[in-house]
PDB file of N, CA and C in Angstrom:
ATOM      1  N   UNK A   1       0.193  -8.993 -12.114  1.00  0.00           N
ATOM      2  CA  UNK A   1       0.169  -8.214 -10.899  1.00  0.00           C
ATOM      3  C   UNK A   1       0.123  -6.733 -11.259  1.00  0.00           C
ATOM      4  N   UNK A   2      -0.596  -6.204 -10.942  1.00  0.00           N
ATOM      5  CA  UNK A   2      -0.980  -4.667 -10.988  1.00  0.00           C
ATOM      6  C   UNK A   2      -0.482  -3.534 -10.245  1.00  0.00           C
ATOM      7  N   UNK A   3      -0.182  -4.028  -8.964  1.00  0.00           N
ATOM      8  CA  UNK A   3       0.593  -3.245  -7.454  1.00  0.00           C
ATOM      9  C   UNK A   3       2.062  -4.001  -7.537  1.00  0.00           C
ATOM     10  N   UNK A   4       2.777  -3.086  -7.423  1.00  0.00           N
ATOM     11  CA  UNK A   4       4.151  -3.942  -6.844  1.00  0.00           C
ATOM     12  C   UNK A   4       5.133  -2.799  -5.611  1.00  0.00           C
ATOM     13  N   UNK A   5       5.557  -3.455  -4.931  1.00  0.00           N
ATOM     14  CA  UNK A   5       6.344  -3.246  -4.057  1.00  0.00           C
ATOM     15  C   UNK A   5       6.606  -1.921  -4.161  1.00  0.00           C
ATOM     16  N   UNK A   6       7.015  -1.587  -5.650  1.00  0.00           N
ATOM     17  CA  UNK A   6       8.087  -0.053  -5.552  1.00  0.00           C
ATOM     18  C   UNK A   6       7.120   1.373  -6.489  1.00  0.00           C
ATOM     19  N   UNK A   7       5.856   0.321  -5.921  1.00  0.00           N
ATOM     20  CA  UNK A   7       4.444   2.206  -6.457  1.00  0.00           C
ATOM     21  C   UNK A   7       4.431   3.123  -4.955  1.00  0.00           C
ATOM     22  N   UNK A   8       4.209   3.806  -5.555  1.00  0.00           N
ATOM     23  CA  UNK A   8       4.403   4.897  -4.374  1.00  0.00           C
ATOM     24  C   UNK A   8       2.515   4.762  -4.000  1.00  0.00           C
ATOM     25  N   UNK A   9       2.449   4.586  -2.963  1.00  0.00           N
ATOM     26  CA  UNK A   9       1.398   4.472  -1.871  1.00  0.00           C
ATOM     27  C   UNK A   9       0.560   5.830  -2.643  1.00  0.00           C
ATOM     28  N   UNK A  10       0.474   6.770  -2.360  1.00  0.00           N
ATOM     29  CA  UNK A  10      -0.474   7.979  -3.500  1.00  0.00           C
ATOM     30  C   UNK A  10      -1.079   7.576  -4.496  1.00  0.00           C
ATOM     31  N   UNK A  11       0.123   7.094  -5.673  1.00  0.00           N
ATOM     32  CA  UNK A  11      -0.397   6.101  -6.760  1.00  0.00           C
ATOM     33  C   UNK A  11      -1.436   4.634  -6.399  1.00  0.00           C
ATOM     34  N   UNK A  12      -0.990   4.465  -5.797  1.00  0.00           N
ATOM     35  CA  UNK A  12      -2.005   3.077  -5.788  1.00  0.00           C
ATOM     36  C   UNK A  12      -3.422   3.363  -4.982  1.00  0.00           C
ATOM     37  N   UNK A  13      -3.398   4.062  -3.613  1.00  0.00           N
ATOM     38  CA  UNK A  13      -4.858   4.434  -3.425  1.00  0.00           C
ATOM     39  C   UNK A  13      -5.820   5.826  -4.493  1.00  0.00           C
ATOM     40  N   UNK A  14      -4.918   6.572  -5.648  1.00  0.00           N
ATOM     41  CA  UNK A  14      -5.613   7.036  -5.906  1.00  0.00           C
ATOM     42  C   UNK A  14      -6.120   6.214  -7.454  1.00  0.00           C
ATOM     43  N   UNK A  15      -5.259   5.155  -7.811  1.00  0.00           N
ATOM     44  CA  UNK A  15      -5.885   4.400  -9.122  1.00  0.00           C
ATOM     45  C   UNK A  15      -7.144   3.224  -8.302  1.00  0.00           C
ATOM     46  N   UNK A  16      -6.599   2.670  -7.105  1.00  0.00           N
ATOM     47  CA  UNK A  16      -7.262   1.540  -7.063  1.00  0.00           C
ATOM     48  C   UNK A  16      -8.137   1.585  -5.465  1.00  0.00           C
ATOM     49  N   UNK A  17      -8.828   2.961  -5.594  1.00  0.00           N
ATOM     50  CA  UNK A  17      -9.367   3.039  -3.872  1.00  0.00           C
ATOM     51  C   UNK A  17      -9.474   1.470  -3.436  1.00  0.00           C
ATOM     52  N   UNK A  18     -10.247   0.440  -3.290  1.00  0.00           N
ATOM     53  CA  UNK A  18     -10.381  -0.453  -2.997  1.00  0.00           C
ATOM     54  C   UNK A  18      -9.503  -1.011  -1.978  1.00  0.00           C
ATOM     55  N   UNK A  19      -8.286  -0.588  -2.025  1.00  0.00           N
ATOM     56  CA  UNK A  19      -7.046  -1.167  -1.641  1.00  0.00           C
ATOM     57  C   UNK A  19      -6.701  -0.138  -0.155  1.00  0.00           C
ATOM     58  N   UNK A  20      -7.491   1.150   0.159  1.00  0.00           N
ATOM     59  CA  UNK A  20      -7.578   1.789   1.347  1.00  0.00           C
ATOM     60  C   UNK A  20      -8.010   0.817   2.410  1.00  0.00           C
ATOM     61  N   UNK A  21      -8.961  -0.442   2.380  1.00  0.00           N
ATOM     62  CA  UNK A  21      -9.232  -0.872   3.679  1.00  0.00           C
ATOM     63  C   UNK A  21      -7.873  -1.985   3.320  1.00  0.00           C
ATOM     64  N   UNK A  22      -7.275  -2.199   2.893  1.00  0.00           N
ATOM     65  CA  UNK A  22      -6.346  -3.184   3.424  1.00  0.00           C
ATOM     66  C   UNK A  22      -5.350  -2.308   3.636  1.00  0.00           C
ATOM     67  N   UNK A  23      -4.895  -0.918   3.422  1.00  0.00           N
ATOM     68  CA  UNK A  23      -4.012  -0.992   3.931  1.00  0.00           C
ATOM     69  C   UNK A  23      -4.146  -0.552   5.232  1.00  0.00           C
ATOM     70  N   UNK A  24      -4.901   0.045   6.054  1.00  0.00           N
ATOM     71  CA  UNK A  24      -5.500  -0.050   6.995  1.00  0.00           C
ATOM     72  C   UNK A  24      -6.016  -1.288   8.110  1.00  0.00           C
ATOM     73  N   UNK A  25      -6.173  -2.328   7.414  1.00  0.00           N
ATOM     74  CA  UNK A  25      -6.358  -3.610   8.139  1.00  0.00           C
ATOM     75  C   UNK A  25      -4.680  -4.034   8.470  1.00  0.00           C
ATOM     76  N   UNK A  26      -3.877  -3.683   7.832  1.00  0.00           N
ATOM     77  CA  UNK A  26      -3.120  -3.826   8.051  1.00  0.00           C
ATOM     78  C   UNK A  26      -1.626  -2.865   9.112  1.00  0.00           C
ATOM     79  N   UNK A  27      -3.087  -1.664   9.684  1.00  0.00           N
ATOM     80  CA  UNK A  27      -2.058  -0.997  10.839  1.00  0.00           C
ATOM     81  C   UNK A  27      -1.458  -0.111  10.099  1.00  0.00           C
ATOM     82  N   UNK A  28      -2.228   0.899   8.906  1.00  0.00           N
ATOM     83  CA  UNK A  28      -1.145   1.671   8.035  1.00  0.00           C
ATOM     84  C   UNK A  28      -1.912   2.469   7.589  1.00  0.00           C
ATOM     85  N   UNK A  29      -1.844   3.853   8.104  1.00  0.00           N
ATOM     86  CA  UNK A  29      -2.510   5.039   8.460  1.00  0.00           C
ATOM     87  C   UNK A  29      -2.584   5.806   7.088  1.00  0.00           C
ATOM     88  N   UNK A  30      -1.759   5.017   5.804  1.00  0.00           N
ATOM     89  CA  UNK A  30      -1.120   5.578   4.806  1.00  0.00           C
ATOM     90  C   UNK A  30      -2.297   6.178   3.806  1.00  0.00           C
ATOM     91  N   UNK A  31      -3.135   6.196   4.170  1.00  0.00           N
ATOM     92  CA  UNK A  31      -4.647   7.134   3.067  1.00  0.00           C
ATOM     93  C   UNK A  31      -3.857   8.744   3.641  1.00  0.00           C
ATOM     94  N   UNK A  32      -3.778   8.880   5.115  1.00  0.00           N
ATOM     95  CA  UNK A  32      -3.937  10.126   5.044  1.00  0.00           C
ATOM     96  C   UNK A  32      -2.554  10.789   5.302  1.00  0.00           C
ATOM     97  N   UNK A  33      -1.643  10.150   5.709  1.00  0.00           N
ATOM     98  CA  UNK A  33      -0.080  10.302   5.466  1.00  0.00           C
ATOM     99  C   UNK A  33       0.743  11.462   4.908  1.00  0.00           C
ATOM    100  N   UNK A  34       1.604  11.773   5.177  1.00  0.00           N
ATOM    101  CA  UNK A  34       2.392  12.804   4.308  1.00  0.00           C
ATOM    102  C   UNK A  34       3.399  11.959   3.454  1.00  0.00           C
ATOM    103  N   UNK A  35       4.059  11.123   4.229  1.00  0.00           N
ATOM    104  CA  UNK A  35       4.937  10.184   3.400  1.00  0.00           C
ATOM    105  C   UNK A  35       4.516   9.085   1.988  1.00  0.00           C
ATOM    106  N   UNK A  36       3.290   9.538   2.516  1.00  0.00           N
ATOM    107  CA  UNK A  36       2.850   8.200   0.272  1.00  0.00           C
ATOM    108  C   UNK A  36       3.004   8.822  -0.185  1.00  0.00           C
ATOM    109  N   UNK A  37       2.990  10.147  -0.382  1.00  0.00           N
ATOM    110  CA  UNK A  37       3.522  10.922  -1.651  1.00  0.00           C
ATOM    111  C   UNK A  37       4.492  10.603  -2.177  1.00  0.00           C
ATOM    112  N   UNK A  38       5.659  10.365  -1.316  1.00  0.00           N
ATOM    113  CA  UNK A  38       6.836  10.170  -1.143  1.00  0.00           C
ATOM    114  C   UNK A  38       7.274   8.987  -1.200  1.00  0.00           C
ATOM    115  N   UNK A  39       6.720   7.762  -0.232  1.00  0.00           N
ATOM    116  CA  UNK A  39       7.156   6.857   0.513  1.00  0.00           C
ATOM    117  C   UNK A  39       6.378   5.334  -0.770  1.00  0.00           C
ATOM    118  N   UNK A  40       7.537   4.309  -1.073  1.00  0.00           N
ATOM    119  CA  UNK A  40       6.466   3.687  -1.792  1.00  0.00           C
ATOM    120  C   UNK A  40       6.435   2.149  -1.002  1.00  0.00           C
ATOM    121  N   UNK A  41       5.710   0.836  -1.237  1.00  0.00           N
ATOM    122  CA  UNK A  41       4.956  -0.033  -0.732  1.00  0.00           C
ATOM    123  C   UNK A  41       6.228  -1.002   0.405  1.00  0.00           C
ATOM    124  N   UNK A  42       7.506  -1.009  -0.267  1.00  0.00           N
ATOM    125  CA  UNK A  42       8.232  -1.442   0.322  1.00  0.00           C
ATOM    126  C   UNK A  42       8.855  -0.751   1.813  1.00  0.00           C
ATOM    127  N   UNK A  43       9.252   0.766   1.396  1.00  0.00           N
ATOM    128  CA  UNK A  43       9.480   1.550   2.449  1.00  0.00           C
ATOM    129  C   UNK A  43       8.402   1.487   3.764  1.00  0.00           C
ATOM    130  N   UNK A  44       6.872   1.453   3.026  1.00  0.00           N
ATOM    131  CA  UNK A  44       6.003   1.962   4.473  1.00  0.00           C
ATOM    132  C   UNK A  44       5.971   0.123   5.018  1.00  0.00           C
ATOM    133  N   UNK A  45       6.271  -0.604   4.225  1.00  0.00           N
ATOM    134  CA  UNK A  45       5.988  -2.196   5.142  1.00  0.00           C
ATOM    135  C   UNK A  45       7.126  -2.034   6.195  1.00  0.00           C
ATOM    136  N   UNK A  46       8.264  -2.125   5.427  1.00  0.00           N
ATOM    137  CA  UNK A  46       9.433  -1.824   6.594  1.00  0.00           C
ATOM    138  C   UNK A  46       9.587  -1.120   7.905  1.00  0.00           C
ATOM    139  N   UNK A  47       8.528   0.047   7.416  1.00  0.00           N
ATOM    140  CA  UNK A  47       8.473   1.057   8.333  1.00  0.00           C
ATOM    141  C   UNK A  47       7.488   0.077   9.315  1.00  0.00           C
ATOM    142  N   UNK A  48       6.648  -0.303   9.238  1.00  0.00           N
ATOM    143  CA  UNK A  48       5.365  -0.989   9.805  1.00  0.00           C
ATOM    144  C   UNK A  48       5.960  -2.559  10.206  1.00  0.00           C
ATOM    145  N   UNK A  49       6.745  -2.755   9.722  1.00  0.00           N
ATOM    146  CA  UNK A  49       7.311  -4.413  10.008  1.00  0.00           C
ATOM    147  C   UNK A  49       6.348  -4.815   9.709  1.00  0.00           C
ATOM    148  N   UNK A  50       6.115  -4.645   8.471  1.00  0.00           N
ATOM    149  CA  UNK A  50       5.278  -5.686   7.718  1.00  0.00           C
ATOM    150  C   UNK A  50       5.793  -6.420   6.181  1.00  0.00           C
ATOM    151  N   UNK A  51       5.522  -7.996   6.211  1.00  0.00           N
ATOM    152  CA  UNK A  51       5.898  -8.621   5.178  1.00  0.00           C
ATOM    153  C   UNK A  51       5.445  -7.875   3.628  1.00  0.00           C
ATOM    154  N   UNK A  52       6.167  -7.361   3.105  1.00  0.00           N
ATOM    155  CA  UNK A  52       6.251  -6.492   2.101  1.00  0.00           C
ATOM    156  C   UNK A  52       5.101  -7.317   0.788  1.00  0.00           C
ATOM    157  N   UNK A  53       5.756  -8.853   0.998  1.00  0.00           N
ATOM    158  CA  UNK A  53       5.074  -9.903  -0.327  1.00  0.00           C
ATOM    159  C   UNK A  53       3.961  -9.619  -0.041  1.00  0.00           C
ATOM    160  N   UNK A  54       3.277 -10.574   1.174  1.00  0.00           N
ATOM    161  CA  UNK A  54       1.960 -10.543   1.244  1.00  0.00           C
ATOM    162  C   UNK A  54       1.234  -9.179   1.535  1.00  0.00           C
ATOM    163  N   UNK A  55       1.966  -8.310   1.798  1.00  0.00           N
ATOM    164  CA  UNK A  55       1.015  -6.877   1.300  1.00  0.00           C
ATOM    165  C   UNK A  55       0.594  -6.438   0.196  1.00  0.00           C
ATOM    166  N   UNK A  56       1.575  -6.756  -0.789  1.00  0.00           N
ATOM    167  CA  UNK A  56       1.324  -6.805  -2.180  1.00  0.00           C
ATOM    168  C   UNK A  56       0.099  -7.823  -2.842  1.00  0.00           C
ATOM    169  N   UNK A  57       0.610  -8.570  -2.253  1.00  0.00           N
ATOM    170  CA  UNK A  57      -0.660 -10.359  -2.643  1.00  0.00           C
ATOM    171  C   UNK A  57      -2.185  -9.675  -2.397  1.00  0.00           C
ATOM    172  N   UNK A  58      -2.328  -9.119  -1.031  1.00  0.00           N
ATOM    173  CA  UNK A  58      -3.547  -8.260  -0.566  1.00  0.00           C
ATOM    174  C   UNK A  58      -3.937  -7.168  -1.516  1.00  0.00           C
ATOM    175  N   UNK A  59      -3.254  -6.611  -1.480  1.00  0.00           N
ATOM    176  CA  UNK A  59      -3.487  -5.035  -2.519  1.00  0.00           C
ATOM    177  C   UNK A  59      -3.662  -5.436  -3.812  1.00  0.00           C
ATOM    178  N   UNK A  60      -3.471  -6.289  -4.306  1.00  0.00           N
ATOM    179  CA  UNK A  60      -3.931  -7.180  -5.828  1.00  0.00           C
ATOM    180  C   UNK A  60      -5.547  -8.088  -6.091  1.00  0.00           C
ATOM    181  N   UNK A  61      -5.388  -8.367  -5.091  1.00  0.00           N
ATOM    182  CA  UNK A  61      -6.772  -9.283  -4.897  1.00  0.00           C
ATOM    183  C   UNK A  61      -7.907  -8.333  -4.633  1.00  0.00           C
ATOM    184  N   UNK A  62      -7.843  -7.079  -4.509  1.00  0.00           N
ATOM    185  CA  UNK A  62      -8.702  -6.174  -4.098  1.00  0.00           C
ATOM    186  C   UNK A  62      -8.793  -4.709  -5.365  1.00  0.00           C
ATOM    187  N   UNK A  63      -7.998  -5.009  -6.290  1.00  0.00           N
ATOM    188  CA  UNK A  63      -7.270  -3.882  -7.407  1.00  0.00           C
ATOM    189  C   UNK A  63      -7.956  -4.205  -8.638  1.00  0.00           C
ATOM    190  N   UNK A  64      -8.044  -3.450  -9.270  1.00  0.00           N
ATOM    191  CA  UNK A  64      -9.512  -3.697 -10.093  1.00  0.00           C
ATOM    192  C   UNK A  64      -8.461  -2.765 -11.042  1.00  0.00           C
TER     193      UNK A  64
END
């Protein structure tokens, strides 16, 4: 696994663009955000009430 839960959102769309339309399919505005700098994969699911696992599962299958 390449993405995990506790990368900070910045880090992961700027290593693995690919992973911008899911997080977006998934209701998460987080490309253009102030908080990914900050905020990492677990925090913004929570924030979003979203299942943290299968966000991760997504953002892997698409991570190159």
């Amino acid at each position: 696994m390449k993405i995990t839960k506790d990368m900070l959102i910045i880090d992961i769309i700027t290593k693995y663009e690919k992973t911008i339309p899911v997080f977006m399919a998934f209701g998460m505005g987080c490309v253009g955000c102030l908080a990914s700098r900050g905020e990492n994969v677990e925090q913004a699911a929570a924030v979003h009430g979203i299942d943290v696992d299968f966000l991760v599962e997504k953002l892997n299958e698409v991570a190159e």
